[in-house]
C-alpha atoms as a PDB file:
ATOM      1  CA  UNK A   1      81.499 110.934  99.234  1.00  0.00           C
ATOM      2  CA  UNK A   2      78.064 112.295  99.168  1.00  0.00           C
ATOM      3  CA  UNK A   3      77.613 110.216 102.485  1.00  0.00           C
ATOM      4  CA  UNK A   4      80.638 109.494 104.991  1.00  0.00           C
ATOM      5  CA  UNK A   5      81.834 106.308 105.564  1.00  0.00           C
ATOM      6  CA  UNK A   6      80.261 105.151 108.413  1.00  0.00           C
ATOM      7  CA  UNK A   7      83.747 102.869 109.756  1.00  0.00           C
ATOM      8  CA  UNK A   8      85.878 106.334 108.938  1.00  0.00           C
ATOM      9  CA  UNK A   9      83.280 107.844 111.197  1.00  0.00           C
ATOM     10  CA  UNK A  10      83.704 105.744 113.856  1.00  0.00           C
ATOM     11  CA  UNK A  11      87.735 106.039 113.684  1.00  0.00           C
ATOM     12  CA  UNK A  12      87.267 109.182 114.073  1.00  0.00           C
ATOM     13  CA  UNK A  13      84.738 109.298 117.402  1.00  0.00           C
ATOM     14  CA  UNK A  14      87.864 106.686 118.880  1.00  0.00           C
ATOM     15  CA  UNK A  15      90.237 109.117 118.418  1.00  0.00           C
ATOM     16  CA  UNK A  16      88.038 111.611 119.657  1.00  0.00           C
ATOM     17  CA  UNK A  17      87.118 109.668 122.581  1.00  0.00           C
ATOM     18  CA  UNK A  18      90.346 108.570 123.320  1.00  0.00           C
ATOM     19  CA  UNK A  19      92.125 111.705 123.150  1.00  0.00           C
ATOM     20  CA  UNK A  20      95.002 109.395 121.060  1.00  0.00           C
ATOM     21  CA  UNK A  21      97.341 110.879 118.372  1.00  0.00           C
ATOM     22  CA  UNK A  22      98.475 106.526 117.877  1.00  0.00           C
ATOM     23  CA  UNK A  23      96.216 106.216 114.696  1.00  0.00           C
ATOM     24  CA  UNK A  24      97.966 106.391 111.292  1.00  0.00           C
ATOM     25  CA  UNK A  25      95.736 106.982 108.400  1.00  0.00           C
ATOM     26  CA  UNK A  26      96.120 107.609 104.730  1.00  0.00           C
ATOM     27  CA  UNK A  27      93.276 109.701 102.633  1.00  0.00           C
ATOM     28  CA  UNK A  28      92.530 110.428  99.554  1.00  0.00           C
ATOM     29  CA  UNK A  29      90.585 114.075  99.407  1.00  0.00           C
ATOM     30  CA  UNK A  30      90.244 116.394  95.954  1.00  0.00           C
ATOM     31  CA  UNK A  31      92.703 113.917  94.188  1.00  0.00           C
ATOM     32  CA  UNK A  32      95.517 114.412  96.715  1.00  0.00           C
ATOM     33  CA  UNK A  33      96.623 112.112  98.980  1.00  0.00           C
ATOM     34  CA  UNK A  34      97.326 112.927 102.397  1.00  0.00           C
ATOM     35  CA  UNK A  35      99.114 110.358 105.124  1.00  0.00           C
ATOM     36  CA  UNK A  36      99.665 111.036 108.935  1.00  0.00           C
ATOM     37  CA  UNK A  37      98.489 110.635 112.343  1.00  0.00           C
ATOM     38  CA  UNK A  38      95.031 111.563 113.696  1.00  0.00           C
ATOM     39  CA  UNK A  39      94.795 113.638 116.628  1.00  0.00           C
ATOM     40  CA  UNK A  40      91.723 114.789 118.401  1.00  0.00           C
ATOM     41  CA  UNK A  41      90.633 118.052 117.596  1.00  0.00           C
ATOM     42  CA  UNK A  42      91.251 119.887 120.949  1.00  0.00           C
ATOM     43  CA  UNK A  43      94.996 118.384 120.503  1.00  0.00           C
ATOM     44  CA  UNK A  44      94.878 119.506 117.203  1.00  0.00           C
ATOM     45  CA  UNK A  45      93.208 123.010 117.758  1.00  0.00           C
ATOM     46  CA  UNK A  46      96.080 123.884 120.506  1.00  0.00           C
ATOM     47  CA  UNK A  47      99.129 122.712 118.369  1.00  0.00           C
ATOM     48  CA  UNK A  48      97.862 125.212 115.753  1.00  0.00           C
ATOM     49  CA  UNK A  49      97.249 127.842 117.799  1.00  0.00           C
ATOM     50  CA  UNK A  50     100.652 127.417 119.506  1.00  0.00           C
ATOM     51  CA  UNK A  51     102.207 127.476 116.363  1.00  0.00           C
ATOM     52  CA  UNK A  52     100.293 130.499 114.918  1.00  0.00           C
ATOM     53  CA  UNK A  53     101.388 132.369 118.761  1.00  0.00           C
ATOM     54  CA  UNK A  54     105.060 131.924 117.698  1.00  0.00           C
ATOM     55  CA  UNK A  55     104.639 133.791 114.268  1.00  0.00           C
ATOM     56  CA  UNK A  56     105.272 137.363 114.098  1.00  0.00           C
ATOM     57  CA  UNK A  57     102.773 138.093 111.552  1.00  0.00           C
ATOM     58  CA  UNK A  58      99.905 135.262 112.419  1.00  0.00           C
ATOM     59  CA  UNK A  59      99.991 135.327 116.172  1.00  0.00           C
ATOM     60  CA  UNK A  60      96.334 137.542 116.199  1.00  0.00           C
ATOM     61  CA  UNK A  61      95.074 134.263 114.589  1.00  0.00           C
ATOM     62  CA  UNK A  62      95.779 131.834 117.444  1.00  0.00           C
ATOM     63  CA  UNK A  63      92.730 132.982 119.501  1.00  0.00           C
ATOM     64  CA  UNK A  64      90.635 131.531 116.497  1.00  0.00           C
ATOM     65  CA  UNK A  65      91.942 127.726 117.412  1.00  0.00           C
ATOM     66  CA  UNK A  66      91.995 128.519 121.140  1.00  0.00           C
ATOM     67  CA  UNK A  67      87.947 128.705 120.579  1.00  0.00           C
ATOM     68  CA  UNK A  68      86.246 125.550 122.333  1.00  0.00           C
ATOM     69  CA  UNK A  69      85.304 123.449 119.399  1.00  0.00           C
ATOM     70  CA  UNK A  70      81.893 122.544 118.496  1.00  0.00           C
ATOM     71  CA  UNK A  71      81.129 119.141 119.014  1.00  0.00           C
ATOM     72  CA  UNK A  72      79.940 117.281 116.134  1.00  0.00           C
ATOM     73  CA  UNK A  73      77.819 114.522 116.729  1.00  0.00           C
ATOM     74  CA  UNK A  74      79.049 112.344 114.758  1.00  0.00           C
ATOM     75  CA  UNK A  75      82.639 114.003 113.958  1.00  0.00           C
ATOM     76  CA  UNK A  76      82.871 115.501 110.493  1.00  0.00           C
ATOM     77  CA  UNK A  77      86.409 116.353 109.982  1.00  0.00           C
ATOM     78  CA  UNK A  78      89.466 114.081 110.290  1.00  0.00           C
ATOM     79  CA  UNK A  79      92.550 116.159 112.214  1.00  0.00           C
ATOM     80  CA  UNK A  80      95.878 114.827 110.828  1.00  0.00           C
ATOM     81  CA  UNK A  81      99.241 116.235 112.350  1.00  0.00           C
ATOM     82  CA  UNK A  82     102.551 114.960 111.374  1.00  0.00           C
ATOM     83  CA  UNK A  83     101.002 114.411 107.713  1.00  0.00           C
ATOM     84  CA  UNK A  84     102.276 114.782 104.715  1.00  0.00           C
ATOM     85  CA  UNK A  85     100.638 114.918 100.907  1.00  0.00           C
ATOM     86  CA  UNK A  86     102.036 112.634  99.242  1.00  0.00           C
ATOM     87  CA  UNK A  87     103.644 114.081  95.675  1.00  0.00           C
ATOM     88  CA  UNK A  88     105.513 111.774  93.631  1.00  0.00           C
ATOM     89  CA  UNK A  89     108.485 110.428  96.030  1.00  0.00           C
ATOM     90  CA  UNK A  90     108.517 113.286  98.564  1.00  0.00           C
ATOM     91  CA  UNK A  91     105.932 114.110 101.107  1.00  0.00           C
ATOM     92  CA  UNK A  92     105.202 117.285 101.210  1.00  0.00           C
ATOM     93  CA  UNK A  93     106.133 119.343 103.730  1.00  0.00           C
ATOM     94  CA  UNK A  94     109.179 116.900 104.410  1.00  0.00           C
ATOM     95  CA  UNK A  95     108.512 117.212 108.408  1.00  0.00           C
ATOM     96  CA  UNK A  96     104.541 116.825 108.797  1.00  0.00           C
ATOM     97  CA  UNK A  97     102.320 119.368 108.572  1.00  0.00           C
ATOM     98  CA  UNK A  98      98.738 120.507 110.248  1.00  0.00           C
ATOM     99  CA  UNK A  99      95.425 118.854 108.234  1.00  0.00           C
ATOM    100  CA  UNK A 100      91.686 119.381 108.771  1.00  0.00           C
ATOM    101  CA  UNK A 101      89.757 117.247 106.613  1.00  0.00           C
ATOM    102  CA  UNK A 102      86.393 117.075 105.435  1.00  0.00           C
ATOM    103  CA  UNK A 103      85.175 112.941 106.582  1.00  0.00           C
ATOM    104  CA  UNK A 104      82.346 113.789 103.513  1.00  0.00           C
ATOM    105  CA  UNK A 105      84.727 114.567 100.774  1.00  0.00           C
ATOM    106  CA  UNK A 106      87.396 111.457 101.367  1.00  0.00           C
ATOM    107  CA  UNK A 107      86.606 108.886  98.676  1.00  0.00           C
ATOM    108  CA  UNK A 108      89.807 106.128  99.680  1.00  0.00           C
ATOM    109  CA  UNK A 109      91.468 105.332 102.868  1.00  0.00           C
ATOM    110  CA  UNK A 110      93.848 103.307 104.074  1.00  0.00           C
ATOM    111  CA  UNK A 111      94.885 102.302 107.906  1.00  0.00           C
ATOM    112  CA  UNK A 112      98.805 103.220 108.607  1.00  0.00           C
ATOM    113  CA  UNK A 113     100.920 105.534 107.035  1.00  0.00           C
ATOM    114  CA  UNK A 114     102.942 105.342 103.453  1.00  0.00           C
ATOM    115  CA  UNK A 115     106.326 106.072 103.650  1.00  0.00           C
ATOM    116  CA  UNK A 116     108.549 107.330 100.743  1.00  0.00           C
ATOM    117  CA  UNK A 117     112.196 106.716  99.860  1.00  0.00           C
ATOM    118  CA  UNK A 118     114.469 107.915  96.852  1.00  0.00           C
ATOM    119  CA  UNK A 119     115.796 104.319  96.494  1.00  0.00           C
END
């Protein structure tokens, strides 16, 4: 989108605001399609950087997402965690995974989360 969505804006300055990881939200970004729940980005900055802490070989990274964010006024990026990109009939990875998105370069979205089955 050359401009963002103003309503995927303001989704994203409730979750902010709220400090709520509730919202389910499916993009579509760069032709792939990504599904999960939002989180703010402070949630979402300290999951990473707890993750990156546990890793042998990435822990010297963490301090990077233990940074105070820079508030964007409106937000820019959407922060998905427990998403998946959708591939086919598996989501990819199969547990959820850690997303920042661009909010300019989504061109479809979707409230709620699509599941996927083999049957």
């Amino acid at each position: 989108m050359s401009k963002p969505d103003d309503l995927l804006v303001d989704v994203a300055a409730l979750v902010e605001a709220g400090q709520s990881n509730q919202m389910s939200l499916t993009v579509v970004t760069g032709g792939a399609v990504i599904t999960g729940r939002l989180a703010p980005e402070a949630v979402w900055r300290q999951r990473v950087s707890e993750v990156l802490t546990d890793s042998d070989r990435l822990a010297e990274f963490s301090a990077v997402f233990d940074a105070p964010s820079k508030k964007d006024e409106p937000p820019a990026y959407l922060h998905f965690h427990v998403a998946r990109i959708l591939q086919g009939t598996v989501g990819i990875p199969e547990t959820g995974g850690m997303y920042r998105v661009a909010i300019e370069d989504i061109s479809a979205w979707t409230v709620g989360d699509f599941s996927y089955s083999d049957h």
